[in-house]
Protein backbone atom coordinates (compact mmCIF):
# COMPACT_ATOMS: atom_id res chain seq x y z
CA UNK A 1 19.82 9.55 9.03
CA UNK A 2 21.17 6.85 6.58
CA UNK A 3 20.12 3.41 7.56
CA UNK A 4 23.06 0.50 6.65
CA UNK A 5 21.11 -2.95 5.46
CA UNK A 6 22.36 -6.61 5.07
CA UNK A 7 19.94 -9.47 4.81
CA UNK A 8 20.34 -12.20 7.57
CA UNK A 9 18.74 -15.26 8.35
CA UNK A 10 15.47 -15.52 10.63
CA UNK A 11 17.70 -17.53 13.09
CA UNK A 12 20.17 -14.37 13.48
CA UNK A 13 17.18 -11.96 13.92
CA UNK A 14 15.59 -14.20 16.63
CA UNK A 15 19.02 -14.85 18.24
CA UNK A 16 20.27 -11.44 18.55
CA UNK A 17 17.68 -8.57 19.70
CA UNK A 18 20.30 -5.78 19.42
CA UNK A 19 19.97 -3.76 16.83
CA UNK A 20 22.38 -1.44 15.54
CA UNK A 21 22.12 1.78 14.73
CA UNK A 22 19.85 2.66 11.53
CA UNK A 23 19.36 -1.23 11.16
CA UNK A 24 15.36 -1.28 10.13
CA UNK A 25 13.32 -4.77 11.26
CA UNK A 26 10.29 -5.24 8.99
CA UNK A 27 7.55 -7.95 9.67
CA UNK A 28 5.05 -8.78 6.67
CA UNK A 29 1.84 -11.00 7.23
CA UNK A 30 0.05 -11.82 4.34
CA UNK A 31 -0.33 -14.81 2.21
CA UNK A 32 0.83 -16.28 -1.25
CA UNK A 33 0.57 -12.58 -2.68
CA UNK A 34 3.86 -11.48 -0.28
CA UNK A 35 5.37 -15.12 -0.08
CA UNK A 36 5.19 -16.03 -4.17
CA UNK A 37 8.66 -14.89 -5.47
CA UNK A 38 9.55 -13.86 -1.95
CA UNK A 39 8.64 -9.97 -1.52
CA UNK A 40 10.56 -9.64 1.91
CA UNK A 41 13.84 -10.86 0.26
CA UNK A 42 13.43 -8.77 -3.16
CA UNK A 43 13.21 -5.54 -0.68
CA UNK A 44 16.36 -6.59 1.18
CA UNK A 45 17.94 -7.29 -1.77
CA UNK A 46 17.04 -3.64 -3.15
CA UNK A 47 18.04 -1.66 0.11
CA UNK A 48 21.57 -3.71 0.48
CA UNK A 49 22.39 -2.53 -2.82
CA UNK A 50 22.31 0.78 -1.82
CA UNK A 51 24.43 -0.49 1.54
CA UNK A 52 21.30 -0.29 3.56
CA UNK A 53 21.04 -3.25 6.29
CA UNK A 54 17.08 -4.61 6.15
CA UNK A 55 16.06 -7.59 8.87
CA UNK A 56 12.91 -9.58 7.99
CA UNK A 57 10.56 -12.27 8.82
CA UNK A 58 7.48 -13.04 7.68
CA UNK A 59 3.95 -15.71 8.18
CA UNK A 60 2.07 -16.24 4.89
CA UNK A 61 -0.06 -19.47 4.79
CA UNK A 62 -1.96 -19.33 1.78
CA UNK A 63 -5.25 -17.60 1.73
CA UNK A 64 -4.84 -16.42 5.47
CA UNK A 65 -6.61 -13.51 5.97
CA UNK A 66 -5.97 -10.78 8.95
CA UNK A 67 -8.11 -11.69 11.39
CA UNK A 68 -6.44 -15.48 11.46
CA UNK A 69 -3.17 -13.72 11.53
CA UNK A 70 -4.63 -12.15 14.39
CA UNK A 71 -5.17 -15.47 15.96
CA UNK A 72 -2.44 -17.34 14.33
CA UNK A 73 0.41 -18.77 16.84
CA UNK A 74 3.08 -17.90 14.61
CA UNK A 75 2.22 -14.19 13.55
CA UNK A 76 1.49 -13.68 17.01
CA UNK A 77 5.07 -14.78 18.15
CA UNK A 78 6.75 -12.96 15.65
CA UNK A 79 5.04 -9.74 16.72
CA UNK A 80 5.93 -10.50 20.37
CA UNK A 81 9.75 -10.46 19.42
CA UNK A 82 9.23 -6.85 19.60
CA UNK A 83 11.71 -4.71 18.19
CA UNK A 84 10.03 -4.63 14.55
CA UNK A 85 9.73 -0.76 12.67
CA UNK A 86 7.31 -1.97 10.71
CA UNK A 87 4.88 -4.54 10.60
CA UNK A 88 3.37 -4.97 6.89
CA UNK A 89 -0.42 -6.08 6.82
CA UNK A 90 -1.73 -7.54 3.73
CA UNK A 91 -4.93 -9.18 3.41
CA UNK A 92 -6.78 -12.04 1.38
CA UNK A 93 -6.91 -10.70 -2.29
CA UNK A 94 -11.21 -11.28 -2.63
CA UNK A 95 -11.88 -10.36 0.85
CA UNK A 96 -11.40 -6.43 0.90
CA UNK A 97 -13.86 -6.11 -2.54
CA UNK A 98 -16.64 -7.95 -1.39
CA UNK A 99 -18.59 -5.73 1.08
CA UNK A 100 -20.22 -8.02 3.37
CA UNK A 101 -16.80 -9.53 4.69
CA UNK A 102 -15.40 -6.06 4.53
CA UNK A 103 -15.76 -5.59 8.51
CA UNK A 104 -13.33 -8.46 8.84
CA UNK A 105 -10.64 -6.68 7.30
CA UNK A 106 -11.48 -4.22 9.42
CA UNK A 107 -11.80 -6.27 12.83
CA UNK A 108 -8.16 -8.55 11.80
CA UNK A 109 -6.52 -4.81 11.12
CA UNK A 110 -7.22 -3.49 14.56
CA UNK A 111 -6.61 -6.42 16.33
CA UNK A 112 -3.22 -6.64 15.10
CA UNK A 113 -2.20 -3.43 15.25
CA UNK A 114 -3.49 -3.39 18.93
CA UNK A 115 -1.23 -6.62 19.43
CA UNK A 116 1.80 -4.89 17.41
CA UNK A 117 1.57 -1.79 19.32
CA UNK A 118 1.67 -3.55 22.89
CA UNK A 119 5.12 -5.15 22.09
CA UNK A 120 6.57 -2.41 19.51
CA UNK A 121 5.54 0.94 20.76
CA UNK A 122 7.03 3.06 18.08
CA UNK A 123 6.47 0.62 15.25
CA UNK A 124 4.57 1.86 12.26
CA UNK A 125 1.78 -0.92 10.43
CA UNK A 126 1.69 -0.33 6.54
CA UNK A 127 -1.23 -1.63 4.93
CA UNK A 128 0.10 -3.39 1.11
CA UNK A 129 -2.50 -2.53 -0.77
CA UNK A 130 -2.82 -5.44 -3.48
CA UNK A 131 -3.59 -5.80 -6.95
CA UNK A 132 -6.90 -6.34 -8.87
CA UNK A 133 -7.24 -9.60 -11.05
CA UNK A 134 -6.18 -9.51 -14.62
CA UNK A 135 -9.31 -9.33 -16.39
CA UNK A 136 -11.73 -8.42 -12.97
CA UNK A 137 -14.95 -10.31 -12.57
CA UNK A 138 -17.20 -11.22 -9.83
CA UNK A 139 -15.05 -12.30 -6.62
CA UNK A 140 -17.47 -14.74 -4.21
CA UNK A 141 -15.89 -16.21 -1.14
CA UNK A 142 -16.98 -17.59 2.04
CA UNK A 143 -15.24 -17.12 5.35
CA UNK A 144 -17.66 -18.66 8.05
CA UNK A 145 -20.95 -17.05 7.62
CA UNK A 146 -21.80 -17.92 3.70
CA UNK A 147 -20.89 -17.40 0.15
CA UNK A 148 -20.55 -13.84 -0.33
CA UNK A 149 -19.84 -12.00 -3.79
CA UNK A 150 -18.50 -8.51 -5.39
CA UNK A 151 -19.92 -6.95 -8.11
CA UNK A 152 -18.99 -7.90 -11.21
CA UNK A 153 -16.39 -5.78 -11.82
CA UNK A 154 -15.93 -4.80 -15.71
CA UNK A 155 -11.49 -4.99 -15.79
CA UNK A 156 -8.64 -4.93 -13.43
CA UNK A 157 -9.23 -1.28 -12.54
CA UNK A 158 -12.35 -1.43 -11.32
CA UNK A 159 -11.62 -4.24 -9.28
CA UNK A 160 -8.59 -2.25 -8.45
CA UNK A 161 -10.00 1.14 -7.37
CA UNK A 162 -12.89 -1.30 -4.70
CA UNK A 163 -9.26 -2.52 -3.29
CA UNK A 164 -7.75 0.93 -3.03
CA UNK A 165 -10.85 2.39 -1.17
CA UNK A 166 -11.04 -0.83 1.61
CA UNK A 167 -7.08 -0.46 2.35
CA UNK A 168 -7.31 3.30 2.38
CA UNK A 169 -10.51 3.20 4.68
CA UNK A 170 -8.75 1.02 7.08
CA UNK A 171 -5.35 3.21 6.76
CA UNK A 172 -7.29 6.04 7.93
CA UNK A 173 -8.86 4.66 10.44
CA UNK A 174 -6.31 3.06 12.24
CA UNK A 175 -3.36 5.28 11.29
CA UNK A 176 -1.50 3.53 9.47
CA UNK A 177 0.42 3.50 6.09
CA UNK A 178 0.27 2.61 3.20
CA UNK A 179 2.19 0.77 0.58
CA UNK A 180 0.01 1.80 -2.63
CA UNK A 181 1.54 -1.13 -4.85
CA UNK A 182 -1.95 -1.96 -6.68
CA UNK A 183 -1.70 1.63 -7.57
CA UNK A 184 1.73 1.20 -9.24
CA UNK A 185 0.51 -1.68 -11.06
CA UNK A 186 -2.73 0.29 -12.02
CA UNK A 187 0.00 2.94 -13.52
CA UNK A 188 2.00 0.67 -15.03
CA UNK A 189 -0.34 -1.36 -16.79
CA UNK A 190 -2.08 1.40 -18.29
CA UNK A 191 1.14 2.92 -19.23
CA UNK A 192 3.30 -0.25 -20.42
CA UNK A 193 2.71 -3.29 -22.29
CA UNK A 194 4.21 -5.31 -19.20
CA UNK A 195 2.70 -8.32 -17.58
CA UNK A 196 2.10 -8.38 -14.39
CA UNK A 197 0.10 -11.34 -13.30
CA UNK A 198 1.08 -14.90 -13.40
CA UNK A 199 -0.84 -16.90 -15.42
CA UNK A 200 -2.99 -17.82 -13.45
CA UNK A 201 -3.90 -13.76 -13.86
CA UNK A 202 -4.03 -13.49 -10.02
CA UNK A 203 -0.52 -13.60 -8.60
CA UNK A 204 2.20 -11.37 -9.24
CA UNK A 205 4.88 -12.27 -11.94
CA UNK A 206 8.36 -11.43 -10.89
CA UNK A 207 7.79 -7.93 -12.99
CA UNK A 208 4.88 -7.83 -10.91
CA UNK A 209 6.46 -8.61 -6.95
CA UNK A 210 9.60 -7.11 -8.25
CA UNK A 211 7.57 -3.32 -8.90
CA UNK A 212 5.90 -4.08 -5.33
CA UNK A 213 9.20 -4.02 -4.12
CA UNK A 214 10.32 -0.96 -5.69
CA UNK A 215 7.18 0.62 -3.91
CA UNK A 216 8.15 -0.85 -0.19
CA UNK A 217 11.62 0.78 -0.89
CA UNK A 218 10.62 3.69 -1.81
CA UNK A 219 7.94 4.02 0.90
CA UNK A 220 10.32 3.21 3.94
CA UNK A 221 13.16 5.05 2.51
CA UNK A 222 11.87 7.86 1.14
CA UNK A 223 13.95 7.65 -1.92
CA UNK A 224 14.10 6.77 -5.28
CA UNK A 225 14.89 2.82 -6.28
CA UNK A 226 16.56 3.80 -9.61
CA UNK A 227 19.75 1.81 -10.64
CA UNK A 228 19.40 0.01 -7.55
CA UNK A 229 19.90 -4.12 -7.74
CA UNK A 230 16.93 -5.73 -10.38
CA UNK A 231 16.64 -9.52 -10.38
CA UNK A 232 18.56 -10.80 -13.60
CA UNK A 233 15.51 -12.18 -15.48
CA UNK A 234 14.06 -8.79 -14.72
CA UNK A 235 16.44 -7.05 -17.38
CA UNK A 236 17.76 -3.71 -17.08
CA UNK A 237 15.26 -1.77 -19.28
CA UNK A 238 12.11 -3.11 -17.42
CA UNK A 239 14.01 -2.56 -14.21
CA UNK A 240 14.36 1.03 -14.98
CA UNK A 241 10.78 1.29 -15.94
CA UNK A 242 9.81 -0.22 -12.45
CA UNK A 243 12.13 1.15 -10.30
CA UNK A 244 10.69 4.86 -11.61
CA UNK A 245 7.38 3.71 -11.81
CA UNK A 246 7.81 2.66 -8.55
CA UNK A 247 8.85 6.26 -7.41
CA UNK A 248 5.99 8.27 -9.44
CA UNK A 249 3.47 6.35 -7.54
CA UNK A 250 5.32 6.28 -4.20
CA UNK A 251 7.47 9.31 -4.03
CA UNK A 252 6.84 12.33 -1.79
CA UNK A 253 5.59 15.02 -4.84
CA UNK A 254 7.06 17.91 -5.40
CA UNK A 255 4.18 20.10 -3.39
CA UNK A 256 4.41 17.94 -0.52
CA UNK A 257 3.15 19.61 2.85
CA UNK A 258 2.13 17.75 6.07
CA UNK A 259 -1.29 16.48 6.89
CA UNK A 260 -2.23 18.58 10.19
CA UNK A 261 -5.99 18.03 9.37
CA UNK A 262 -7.67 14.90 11.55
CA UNK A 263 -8.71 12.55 8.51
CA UNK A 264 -12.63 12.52 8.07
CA UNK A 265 -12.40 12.64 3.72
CA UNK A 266 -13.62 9.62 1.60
CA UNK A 267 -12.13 9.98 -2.07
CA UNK A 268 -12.75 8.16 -5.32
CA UNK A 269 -12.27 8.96 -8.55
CA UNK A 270 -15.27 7.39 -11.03
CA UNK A 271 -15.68 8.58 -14.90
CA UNK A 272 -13.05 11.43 -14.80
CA UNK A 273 -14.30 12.78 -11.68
CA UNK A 274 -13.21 13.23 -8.26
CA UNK A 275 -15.63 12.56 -5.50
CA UNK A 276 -15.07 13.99 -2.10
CA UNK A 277 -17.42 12.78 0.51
CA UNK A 278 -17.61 13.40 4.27
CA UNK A 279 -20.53 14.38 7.30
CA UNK A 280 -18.29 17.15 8.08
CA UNK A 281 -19.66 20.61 7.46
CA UNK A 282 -16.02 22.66 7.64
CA UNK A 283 -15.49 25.16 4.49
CA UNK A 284 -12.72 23.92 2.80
CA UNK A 285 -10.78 24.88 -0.27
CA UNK A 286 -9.46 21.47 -2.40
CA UNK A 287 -6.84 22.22 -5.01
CA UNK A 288 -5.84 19.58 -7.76
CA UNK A 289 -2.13 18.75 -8.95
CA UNK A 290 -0.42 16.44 -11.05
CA UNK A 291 2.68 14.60 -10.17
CA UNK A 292 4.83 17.70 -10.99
CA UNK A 293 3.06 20.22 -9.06
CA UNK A 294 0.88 21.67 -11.83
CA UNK A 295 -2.93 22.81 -10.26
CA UNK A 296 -5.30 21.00 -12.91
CA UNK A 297 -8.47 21.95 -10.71
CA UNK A 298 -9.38 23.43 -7.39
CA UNK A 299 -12.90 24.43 -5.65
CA UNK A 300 -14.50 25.63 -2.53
CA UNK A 301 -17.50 23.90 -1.08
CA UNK A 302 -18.89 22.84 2.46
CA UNK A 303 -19.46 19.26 2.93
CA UNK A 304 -18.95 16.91 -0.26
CA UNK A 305 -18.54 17.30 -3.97
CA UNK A 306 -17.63 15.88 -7.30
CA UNK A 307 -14.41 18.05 -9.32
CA UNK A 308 -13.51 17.26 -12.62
CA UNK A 309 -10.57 16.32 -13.18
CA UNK A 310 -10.53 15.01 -17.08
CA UNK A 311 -7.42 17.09 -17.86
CA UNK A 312 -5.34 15.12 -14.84
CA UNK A 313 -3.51 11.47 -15.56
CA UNK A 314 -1.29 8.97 -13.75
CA UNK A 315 -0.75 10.60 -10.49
CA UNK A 316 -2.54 13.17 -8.92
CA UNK A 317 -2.43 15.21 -5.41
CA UNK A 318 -5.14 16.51 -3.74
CA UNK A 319 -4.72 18.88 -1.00
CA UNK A 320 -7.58 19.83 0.99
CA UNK A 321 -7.40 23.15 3.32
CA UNK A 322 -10.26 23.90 6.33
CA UNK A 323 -10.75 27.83 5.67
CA UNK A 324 -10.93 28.40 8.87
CA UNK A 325 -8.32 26.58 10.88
CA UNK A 326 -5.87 26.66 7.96
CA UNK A 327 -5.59 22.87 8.70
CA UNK A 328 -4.71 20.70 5.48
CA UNK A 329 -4.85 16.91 4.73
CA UNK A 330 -2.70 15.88 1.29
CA UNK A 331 -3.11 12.52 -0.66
CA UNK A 332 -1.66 11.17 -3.54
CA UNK A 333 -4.12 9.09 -5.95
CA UNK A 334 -4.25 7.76 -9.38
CA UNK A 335 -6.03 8.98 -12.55
């Protein structure tokens, strides 16, 4: 079904609880990394160019991390309007790479999920998966129990690939989505000469909010963003880039099949390998493919392994079938 989007004002949205058919109500918590160029309104903007009516609101004091969302007065409110599709979780930038704070991502997801369902049965939570800084390095924060750090990570994608994991882990186990838009920029920085960071290398540019955009479209929609409405500065040639950049990373591949296989698989990919882990002991078959469906690997094993996958870049889908149950769990992931 075709969903028909305008943008209104918080004031309408809280006014007026009726919403019309297709209309889709979106609620993002986060910080500075969803409020700096305003992400919410860039998505409108994006669906109501393709007639699509999107309602929004959002809480992002700077730095907040879940768990005070999942405390905070105003998040809390917002979620108890009810009536919201999908609530969008995003969490202090530092916090999900350094592992001793790590449970707290966990903890604030749950919470607030627990809260969103109770008021919104049949809304969905999407995890937006952030960005790595520009040039990496050691992230050290303290939230209440002591300075904490990360590793010292060597560039943005290995800061990048610590953030994928955490939001993935916590996707998994609290079934939720995922908007993969650190995995876009990972693509598009490796692929582009475009800047994505502001300068203070840490917050996104409007290239960079603009592509996470692109990915949130493309994620609720299930379509492509392409020739859809680009902020002026943006320029149409970028735009293009973005908006299919956007849809590479996002998309529903070509070999798409659905996941009928309870979660239970860890996956990384380090030095041109992929690494499979998991305390199951099920036979499985895992087959490799790139973004157009080609099969650049596949094994059999019980338990975990490591596949090379040197021939694979950009995206990648990994498909992994239980032998015996025919059971299969598919995931899209980055090279």
């Amino acid at each position: 079904m075709r969903r028909f989007f305008t943008i209104i004002t918080l004031l309408l949205l809280i006014t007026n609880n009726i919403k019309a058919q297709g209309d889709v109500n979106i609620l993002f918590l986060g910080n500075s990394y969803t409020a700096v160029n305003n992400l919410p309104q860039l998505v409108a903007k994006i669906a109501e160019s393709n007639g699509k009516n999107v309602y929004y609101a959002s809480s992002t004091p700077g730095g907040h991390l879940l768990l005070q969302h999942a405390e905070n007065s105003t998040s809390l409110n917002l979620i108890k309007e009810g009536n919201w599709d999908y609530v969008v979780l995003q969490e202090q930038s530092q916090l999900p790479t350094i592992e001793y704070y790590r449970s707290y991502m966990e903890k604030g997801w749950q919470m607030l999920r627990d809260t969103t369902m109770k008021y919104n049965e049949d809304a969905q939570m999407i995890g937006y998966m952030t960005w790595g800084r520009r040039y990496g390095g050691q992230q050290c924060a303290n939230y209440g129990e002591g300075t904490y750090c990360s590793v010292a990570f060597e560039d943005f994608n290995h800061m990048q690939d610590t953030l994928a994991s955490a939001y993935n882990s916590c996707a998994d186990k609290f079934g939720s989505m995922i908007a993969p838009v650190g995995l876009a920029w990972k693509y598009v920085l490796g692929d582009s000469d475009l800047v994505l960071h502001s300068g203070d290398n840490s917050h996104p540019s409007i290239h960079g909010s603009y592509l996470a955009a692109c990915v949130f479209y493309t994620l609720i929609f299930e379509e492509s963003p392409e020739g859809l409405w680009f902020p002026e500065e943006i320029g149409d040639k970028d735009a293009t880039y973005l908006q299919k950049a956007a849809y590479t990373v996002t998309g529903v591949p070509t070999m798409t099949e659905e996941t009928t296989m309870e979660s239970g698989y860890q996956m990384f990919i380090k030095d041109g390998k992929l690494n499979i882990e998991t305390s199951k002991g099920n036979e499985v078959t895992v087959r490799v493919y790139d973004v157009r469906g080609v099969e650049v690997a596949a094994e059999e094993f019980a338990g975990g392994s490591v596949i090379d996958i040197e021939g694979a870049k950009g995206v990648i889908i990994v498909k992994i079938t239980d032998k015996e149950t025919g059971d299969t769990e598919v995931r899209k992931m980055l090279r």
